[in-house]
N, C-alpha and C. Protein backbone atom coordinates (compact mmCIF):
# COMPACT_ATOMS: atom_id res chain seq x y z
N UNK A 1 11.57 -13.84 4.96
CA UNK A 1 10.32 -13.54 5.64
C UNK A 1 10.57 -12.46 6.65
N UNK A 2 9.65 -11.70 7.03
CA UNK A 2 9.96 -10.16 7.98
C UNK A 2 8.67 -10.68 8.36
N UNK A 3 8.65 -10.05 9.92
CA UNK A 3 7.24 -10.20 10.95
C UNK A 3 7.31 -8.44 11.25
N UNK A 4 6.69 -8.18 11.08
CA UNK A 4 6.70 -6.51 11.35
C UNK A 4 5.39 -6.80 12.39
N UNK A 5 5.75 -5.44 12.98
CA UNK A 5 4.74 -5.67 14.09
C UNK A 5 5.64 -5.02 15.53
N UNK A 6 4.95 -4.46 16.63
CA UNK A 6 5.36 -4.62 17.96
C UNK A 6 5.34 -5.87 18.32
N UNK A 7 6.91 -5.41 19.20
CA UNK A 7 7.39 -6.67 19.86
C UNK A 7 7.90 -7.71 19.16
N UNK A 8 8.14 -7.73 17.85
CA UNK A 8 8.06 -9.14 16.97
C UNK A 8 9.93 -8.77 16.11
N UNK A 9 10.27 -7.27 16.38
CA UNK A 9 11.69 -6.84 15.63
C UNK A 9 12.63 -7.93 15.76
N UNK A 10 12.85 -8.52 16.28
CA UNK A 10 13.78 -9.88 16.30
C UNK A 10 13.63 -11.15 15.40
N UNK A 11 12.42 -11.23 15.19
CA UNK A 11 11.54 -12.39 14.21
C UNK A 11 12.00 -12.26 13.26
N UNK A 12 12.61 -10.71 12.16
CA UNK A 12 12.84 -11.33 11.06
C UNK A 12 14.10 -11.96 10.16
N UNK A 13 13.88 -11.50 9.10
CA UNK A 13 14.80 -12.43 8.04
C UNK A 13 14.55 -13.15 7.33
N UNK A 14 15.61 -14.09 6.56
CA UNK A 14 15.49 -13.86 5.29
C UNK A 14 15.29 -15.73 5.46
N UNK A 15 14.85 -16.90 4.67
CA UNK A 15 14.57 -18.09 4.64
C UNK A 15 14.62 -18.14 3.19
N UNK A 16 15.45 -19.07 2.69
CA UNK A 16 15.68 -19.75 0.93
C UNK A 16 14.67 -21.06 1.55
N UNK A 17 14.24 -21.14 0.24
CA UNK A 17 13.18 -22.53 -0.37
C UNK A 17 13.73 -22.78 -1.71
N UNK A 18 14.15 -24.25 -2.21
CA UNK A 18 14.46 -24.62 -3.04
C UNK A 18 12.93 -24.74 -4.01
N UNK A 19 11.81 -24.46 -3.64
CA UNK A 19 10.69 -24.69 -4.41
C UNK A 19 9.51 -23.54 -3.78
N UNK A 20 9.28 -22.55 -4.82
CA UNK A 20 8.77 -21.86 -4.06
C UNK A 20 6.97 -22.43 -4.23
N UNK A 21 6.44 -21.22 -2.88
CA UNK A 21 5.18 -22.04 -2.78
C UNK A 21 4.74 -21.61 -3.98
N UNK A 22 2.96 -22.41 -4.14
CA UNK A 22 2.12 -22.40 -5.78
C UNK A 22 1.76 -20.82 -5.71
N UNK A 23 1.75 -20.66 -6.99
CA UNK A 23 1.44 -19.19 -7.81
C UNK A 23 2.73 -18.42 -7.35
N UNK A 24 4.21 -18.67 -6.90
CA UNK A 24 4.97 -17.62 -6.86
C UNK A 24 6.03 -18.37 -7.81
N UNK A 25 5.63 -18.32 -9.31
CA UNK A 25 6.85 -18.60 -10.30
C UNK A 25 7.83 -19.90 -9.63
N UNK A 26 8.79 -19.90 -10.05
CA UNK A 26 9.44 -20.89 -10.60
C UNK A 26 9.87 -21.50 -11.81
N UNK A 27 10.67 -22.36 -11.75
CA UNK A 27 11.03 -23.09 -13.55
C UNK A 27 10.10 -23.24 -14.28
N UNK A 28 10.39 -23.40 -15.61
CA UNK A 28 9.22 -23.95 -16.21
C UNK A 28 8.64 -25.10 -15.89
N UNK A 29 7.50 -25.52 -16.51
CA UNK A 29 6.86 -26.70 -16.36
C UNK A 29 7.53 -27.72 -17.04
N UNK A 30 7.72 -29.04 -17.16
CA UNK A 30 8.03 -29.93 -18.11
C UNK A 30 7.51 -30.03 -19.65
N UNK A 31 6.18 -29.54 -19.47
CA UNK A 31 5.32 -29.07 -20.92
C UNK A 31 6.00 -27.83 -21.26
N UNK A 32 6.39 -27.08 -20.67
CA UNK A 32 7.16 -25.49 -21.20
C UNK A 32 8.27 -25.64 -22.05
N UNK A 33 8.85 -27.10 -21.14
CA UNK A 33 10.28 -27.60 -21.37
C UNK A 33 10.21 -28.42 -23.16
N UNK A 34 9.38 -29.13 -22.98
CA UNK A 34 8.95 -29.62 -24.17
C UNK A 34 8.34 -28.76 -25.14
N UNK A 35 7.75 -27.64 -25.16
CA UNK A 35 7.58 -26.50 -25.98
C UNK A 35 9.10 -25.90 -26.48
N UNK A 36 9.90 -25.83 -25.99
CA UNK A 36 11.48 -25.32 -26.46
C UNK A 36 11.66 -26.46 -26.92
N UNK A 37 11.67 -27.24 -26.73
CA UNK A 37 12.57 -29.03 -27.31
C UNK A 37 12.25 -29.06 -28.72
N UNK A 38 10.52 -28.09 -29.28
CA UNK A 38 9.97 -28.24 -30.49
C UNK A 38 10.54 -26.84 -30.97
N UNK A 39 10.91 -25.55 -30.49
CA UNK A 39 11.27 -24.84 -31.33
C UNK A 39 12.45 -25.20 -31.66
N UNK A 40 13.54 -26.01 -31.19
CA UNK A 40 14.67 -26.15 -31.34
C UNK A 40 14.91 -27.12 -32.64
N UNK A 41 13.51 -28.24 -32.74
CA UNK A 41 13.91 -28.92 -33.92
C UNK A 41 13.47 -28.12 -35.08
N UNK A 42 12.68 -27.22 -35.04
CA UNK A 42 12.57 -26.33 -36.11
C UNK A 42 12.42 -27.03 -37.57
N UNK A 43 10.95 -27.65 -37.49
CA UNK A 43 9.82 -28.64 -38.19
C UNK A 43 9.36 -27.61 -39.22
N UNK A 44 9.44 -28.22 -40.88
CA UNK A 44 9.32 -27.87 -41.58
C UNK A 44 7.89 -28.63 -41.89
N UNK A 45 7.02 -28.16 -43.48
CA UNK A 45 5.77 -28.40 -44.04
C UNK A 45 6.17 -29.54 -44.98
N UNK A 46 5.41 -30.07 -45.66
CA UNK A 46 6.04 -31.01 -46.73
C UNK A 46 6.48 -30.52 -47.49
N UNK A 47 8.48 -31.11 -48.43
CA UNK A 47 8.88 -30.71 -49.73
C UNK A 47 7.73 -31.57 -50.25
N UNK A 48 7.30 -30.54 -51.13
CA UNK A 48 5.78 -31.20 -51.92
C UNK A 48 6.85 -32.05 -53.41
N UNK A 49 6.47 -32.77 -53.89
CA UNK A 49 6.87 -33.74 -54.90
C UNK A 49 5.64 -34.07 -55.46
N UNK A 50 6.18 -33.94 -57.10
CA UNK A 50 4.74 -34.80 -57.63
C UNK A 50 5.09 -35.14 -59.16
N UNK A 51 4.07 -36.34 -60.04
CA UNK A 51 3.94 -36.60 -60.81
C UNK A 51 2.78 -36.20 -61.40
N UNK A 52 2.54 -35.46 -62.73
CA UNK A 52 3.91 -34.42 -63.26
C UNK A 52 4.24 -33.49 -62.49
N UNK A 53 6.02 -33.80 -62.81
CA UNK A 53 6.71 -32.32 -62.31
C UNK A 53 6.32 -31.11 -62.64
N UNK A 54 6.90 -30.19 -62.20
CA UNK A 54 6.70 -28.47 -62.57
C UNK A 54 7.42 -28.62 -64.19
N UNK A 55 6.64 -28.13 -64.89
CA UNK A 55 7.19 -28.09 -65.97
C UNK A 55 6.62 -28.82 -67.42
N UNK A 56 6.43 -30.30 -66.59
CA UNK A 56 5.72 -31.14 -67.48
C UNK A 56 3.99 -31.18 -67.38
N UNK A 57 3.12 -31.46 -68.59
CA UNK A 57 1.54 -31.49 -68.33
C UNK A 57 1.42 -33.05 -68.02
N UNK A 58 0.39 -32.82 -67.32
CA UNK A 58 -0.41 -34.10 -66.75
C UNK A 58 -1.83 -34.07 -67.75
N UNK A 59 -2.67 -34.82 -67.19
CA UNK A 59 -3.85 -35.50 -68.44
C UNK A 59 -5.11 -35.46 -67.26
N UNK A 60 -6.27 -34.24 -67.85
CA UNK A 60 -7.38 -34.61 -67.42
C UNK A 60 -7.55 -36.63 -66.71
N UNK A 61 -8.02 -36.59 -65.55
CA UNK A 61 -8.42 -38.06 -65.38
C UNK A 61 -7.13 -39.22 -65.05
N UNK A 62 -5.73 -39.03 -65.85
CA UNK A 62 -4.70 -40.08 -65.30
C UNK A 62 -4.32 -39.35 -63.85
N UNK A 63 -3.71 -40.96 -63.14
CA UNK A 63 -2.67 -40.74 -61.72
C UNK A 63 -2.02 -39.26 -61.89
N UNK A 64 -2.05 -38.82 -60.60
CA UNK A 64 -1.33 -37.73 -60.53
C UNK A 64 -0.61 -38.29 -59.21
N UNK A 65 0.88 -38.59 -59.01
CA UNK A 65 1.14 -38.66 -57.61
C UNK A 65 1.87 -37.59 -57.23
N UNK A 66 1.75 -37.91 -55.71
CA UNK A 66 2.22 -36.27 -54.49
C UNK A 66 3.03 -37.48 -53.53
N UNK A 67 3.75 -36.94 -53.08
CA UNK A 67 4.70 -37.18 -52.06
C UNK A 67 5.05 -36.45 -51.67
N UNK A 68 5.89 -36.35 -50.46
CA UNK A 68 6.93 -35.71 -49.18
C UNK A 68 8.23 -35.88 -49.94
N UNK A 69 9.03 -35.03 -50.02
CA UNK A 69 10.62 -35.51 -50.37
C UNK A 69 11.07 -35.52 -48.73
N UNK A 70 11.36 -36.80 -48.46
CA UNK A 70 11.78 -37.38 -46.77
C UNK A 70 12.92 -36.60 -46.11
N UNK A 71 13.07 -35.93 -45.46
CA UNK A 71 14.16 -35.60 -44.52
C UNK A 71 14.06 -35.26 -43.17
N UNK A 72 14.23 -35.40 -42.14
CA UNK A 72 14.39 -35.19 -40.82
C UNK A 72 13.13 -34.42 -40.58
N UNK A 73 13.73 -33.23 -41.29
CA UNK A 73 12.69 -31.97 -40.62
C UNK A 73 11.34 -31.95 -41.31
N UNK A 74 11.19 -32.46 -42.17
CA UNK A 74 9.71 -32.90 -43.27
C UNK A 74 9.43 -34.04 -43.40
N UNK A 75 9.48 -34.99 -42.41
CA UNK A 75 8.99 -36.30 -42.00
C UNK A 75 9.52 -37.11 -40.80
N UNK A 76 10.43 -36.64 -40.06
CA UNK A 76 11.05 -37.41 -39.02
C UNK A 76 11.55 -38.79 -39.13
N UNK A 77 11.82 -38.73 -37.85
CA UNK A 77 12.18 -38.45 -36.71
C UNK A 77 13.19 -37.41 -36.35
N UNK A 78 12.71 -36.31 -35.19
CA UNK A 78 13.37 -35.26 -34.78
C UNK A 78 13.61 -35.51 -33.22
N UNK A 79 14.77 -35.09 -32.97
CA UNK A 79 14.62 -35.66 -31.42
C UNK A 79 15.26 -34.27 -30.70
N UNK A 80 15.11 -33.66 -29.94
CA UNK A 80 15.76 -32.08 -28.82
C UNK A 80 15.25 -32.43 -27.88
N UNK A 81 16.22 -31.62 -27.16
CA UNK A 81 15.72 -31.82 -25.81
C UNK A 81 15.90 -30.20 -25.10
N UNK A 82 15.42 -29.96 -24.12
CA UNK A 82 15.42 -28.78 -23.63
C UNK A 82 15.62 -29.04 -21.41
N UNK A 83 16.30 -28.15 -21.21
CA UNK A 83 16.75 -28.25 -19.80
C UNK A 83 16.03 -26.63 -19.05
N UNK A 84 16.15 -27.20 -17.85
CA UNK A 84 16.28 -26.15 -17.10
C UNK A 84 16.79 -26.36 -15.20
N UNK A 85 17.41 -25.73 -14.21
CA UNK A 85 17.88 -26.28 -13.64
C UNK A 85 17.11 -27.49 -12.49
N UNK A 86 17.18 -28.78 -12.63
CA UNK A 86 16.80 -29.91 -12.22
C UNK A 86 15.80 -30.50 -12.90
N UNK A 87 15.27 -30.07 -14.19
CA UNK A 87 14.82 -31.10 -15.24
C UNK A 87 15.26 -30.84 -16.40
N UNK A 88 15.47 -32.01 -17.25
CA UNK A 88 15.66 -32.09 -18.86
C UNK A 88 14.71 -32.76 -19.32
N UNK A 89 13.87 -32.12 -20.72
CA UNK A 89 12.72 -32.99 -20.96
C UNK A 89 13.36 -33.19 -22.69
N UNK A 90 12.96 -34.54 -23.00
CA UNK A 90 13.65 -34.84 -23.92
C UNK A 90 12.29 -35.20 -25.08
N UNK A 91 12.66 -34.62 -26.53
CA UNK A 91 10.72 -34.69 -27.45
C UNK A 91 11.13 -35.16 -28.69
N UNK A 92 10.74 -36.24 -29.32
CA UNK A 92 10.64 -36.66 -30.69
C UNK A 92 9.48 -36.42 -31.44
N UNK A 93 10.01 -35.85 -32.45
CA UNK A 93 8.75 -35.47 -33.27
C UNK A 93 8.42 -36.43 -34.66
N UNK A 94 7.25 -36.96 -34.85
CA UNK A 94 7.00 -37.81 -36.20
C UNK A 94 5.81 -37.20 -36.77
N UNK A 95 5.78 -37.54 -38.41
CA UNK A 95 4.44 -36.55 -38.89
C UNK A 95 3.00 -37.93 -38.76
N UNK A 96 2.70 -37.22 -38.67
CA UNK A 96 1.07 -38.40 -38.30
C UNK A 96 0.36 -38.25 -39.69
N UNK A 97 0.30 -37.00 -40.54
CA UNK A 97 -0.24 -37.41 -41.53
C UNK A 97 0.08 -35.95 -42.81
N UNK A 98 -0.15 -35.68 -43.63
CA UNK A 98 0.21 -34.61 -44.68
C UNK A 98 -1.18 -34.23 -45.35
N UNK A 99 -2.09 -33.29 -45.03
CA UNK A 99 -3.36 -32.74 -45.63
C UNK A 99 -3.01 -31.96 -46.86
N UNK A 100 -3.49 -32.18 -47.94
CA UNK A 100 -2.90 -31.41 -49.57
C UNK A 100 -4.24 -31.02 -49.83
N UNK A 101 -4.06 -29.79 -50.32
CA UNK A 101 -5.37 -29.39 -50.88
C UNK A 101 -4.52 -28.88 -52.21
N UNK A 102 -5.80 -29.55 -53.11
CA UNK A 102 -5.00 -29.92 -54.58
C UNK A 102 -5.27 -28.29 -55.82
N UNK A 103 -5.82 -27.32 -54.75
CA UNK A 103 -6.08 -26.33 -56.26
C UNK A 103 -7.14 -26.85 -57.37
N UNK A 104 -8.13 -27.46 -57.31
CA UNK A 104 -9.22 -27.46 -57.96
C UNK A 104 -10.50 -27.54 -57.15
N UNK A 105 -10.39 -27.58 -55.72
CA UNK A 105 -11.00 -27.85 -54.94
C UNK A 105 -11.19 -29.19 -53.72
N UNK A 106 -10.09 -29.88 -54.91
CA UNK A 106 -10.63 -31.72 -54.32
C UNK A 106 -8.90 -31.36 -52.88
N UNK A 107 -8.39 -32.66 -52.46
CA UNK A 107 -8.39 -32.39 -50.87
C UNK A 107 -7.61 -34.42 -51.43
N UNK A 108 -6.24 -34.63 -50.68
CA UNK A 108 -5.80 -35.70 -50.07
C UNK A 108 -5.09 -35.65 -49.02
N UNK A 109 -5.64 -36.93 -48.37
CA UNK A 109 -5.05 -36.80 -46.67
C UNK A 109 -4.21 -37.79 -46.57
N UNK A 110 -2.80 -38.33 -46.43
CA UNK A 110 -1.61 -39.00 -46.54
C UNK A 110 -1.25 -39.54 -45.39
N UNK A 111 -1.09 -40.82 -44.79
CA UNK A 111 -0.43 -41.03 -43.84
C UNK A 111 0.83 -41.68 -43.64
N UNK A 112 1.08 -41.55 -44.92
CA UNK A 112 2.73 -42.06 -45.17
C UNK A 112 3.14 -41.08 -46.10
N UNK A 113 4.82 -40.93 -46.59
CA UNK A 113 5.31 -39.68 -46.83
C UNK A 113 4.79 -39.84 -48.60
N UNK A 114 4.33 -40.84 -49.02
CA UNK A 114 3.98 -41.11 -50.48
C UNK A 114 5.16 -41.78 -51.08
N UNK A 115 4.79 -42.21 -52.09
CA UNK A 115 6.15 -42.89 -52.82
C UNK A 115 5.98 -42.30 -54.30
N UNK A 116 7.76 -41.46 -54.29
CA UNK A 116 8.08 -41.32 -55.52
C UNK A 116 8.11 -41.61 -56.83
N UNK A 117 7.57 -41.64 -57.43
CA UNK A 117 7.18 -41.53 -59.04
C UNK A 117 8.78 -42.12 -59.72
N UNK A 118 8.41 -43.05 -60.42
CA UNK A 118 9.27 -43.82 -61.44
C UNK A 118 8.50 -43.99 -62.61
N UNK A 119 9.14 -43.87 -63.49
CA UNK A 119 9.04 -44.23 -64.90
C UNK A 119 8.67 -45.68 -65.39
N UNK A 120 9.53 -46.70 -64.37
CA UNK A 120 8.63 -48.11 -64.46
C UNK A 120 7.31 -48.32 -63.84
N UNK A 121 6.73 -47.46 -63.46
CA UNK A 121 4.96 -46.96 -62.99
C UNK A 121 4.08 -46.91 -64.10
N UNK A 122 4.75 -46.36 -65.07
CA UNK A 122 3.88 -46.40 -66.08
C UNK A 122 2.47 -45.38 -65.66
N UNK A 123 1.64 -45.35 -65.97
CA UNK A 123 0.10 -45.22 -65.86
C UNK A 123 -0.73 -45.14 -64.43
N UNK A 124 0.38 -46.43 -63.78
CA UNK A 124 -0.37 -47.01 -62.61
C UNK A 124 -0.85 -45.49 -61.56
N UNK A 125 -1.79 -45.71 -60.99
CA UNK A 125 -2.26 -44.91 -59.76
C UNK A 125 -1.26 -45.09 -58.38
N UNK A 126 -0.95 -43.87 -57.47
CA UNK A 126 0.31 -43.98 -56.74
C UNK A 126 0.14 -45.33 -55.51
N UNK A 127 0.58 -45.71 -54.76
CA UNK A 127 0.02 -47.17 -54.24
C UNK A 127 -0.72 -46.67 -52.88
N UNK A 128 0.56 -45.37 -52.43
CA UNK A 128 -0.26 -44.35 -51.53
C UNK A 128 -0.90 -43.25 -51.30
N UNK A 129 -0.35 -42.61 -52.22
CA UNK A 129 -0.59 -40.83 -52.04
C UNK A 129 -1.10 -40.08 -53.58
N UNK A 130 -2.30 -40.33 -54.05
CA UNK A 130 -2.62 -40.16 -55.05
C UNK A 130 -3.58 -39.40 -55.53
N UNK A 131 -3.57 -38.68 -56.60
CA UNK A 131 -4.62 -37.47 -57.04
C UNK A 131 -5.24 -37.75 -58.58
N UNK A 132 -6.69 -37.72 -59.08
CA UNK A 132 -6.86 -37.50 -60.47
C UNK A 132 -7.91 -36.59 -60.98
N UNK A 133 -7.27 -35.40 -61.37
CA UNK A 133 -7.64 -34.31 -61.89
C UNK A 133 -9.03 -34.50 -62.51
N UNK A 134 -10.10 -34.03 -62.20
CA UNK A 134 -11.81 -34.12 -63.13
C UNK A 134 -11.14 -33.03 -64.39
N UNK A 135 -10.54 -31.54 -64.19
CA UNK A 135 -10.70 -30.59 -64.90
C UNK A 135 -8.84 -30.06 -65.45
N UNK A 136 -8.82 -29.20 -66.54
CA UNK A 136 -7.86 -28.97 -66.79
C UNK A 136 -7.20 -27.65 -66.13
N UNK A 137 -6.46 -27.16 -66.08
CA UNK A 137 -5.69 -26.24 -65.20
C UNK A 137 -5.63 -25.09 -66.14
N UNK A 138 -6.22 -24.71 -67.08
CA UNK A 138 -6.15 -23.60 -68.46
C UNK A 138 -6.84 -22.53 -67.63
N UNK A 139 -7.97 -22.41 -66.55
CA UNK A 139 -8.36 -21.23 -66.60
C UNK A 139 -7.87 -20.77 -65.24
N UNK A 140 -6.55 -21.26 -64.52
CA UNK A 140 -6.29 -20.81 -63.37
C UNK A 140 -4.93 -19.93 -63.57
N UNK A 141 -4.51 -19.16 -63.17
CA UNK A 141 -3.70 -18.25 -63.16
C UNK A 141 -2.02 -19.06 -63.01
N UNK A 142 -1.58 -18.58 -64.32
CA UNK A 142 -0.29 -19.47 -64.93
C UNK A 142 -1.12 -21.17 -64.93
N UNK A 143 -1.61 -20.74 -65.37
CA UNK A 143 -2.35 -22.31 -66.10
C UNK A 143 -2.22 -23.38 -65.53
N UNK A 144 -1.96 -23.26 -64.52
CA UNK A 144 -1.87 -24.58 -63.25
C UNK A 144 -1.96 -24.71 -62.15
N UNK A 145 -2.45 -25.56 -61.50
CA UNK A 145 -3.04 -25.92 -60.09
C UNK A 145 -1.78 -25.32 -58.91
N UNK A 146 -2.32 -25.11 -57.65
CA UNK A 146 -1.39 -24.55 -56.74
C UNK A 146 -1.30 -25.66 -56.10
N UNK A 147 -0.96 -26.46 -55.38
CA UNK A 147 -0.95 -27.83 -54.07
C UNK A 147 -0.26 -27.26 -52.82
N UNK A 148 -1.47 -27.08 -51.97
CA UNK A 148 -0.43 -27.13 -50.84
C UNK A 148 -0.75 -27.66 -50.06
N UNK A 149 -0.07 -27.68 -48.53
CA UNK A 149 0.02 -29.04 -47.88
C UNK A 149 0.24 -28.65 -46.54
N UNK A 150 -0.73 -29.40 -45.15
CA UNK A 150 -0.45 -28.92 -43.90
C UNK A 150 0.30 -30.36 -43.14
N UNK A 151 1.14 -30.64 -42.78
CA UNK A 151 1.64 -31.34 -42.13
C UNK A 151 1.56 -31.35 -40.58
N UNK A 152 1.18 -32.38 -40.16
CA UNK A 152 0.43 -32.57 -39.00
C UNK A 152 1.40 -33.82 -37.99
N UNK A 153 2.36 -32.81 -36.96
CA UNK A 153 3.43 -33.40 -36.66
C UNK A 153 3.27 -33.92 -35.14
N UNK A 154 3.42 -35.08 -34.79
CA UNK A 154 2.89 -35.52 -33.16
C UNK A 154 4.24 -35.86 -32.50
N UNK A 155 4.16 -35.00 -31.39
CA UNK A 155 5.56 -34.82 -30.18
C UNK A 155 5.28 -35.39 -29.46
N UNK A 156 5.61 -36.68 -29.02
CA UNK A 156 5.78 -37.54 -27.99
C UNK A 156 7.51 -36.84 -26.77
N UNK A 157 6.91 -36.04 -25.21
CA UNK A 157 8.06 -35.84 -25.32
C UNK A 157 8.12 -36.98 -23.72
N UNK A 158 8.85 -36.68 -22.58
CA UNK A 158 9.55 -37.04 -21.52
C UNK A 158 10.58 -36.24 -20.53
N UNK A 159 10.24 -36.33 -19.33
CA UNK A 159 11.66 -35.48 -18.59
C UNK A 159 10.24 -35.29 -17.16
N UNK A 160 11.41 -35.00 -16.22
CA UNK A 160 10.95 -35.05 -14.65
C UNK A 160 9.89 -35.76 -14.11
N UNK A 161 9.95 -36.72 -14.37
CA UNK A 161 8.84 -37.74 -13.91
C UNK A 161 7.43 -37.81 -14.90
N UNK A 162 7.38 -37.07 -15.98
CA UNK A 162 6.50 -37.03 -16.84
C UNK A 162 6.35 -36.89 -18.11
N UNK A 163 5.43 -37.53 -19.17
CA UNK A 163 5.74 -37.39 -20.28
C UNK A 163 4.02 -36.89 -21.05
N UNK A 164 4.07 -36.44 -22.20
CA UNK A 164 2.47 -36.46 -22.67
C UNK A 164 2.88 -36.14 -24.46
N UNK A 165 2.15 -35.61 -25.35
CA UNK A 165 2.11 -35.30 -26.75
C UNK A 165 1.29 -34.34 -26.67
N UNK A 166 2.43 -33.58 -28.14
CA UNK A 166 1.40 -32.51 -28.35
C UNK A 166 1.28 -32.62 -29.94
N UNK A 167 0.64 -31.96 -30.08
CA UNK A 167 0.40 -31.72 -32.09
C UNK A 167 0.67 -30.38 -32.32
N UNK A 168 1.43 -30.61 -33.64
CA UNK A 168 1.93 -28.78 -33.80
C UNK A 168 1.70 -29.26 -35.53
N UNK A 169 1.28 -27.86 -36.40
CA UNK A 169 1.34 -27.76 -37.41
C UNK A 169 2.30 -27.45 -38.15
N UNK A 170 2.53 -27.58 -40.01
CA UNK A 170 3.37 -26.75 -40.42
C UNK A 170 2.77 -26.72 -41.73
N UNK A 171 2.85 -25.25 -42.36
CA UNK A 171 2.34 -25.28 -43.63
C UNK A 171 3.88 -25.68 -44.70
N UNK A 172 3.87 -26.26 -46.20
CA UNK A 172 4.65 -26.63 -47.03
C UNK A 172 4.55 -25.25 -47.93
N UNK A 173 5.41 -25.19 -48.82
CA UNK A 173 6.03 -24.10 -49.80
C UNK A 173 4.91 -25.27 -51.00
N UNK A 174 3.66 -24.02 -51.68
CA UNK A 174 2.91 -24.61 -52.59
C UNK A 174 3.97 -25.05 -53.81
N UNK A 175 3.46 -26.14 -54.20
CA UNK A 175 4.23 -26.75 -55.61
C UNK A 175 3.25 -26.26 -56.83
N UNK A 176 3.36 -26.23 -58.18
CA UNK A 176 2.46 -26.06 -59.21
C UNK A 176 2.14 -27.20 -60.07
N UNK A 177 1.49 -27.40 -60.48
CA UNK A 177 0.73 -28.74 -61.71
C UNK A 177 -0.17 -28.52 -62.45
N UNK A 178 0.67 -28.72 -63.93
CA UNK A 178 -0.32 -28.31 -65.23
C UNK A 178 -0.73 -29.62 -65.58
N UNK A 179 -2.42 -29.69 -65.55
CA UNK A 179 -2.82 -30.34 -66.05
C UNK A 179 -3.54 -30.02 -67.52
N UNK A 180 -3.73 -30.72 -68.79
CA UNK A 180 -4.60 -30.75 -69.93
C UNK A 180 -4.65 -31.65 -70.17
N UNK A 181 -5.60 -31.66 -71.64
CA UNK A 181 -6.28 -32.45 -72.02
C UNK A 181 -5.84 -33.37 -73.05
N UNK A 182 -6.42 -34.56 -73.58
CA UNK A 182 -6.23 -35.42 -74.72
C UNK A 182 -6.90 -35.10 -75.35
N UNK A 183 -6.69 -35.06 -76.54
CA UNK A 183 -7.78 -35.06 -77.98
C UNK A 183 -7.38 -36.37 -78.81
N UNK A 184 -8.19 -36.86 -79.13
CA UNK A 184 -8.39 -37.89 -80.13
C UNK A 184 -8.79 -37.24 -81.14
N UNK A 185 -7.92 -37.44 -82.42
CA UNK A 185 -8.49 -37.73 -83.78
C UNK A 185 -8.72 -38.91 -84.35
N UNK A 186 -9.77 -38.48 -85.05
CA UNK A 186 -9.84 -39.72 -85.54
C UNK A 186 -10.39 -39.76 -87.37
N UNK A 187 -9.29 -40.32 -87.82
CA UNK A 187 -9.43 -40.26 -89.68
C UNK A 187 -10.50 -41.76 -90.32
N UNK A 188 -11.24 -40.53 -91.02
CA UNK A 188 -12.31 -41.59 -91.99
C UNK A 188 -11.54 -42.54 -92.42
């Protein structure tokens, strides 16, 4: 601090504050802190999974299932933490839910990662995460549906006397799905 002025040349100099007053900067906030805690886990979109695979056709009208292939960064739990000097705020991240928009127009909203497709399923419809095609995939470009998927991830974080959540997005790498049709014959 300096007092300029007559008469006052003795007044000044210099005064440290461990906290400076409001609007002159300082550390980050604890929310700032928890904004780094989320770039650091570096949160991926859903590995999209589905029944039928890429490769194989699916059937106007049967189960189509979609799932998450589960790992840390595409379903959680993620946990970072981020510092700065006299707070550490510490943030776990879990997905709250997986929005798929299926490439024909229709739309599923997931709140569990889905369950993987087995062969002892048979027919059945998925128990969670499930799609059934009205139309066939012949007039869309490479003859099959695009799926993609926004994952919708909720940060619970903590550090210096405070804690709150935030929601952050992530888009998934689209998967493809050929669907066609059945024909019945039928002999006199």
């Amino acid at each position: 601090m300096t007092y300029p002025g007559a008469g006052r040349e003795l007044m000044g100099g210099s005064t440290w504050s461990l906290n400076p007053p409001p609007g002159f900067g300082g550390g980050p906030t604890a929310e700032e802190l928890a904004q780094e805690a989320i770039k650091k886990m570096r949160l991926l979109g859903a590995d999209i999974g589905s029944a039928p695979k890429a490769g194989k056709i699916g059937l106007v009208g049967m189960p189509v299932w979609i799932w998450n292939n589960k790992a840390p960064r595409t379903w959680g739990p993620v946990t970072a933490s981020a510092s700065a000097p006299g707070i550490t705020v510490t943030a776990t991240a879990n997905v709250k839910k997986i929005a798929y928009t299926m490439g024909d127009g229709g739309f599923e909203v997931c709140t569990t990662a889905g369950t993987p497709y087995e062969k002892r399923f048979g027919g059945q419809p998925s128990p969670d995460c499930g799609y059934r095609y009205p139309k066939t995939s012949n007039s869309q470009p490479g003859k099959a549906f695009t799926i993609t998927a926004i994952t919708t991830w909720t940060v619970h974080w903590t550090g210096g006397g405070q804690e709150g959540d935030i929601t952050t997005t992530r888009e998934a790498e689209p998967a493809q799905i050929t669907i066609g049709e059945a024909q019945a014959v039928a002999k006199p």
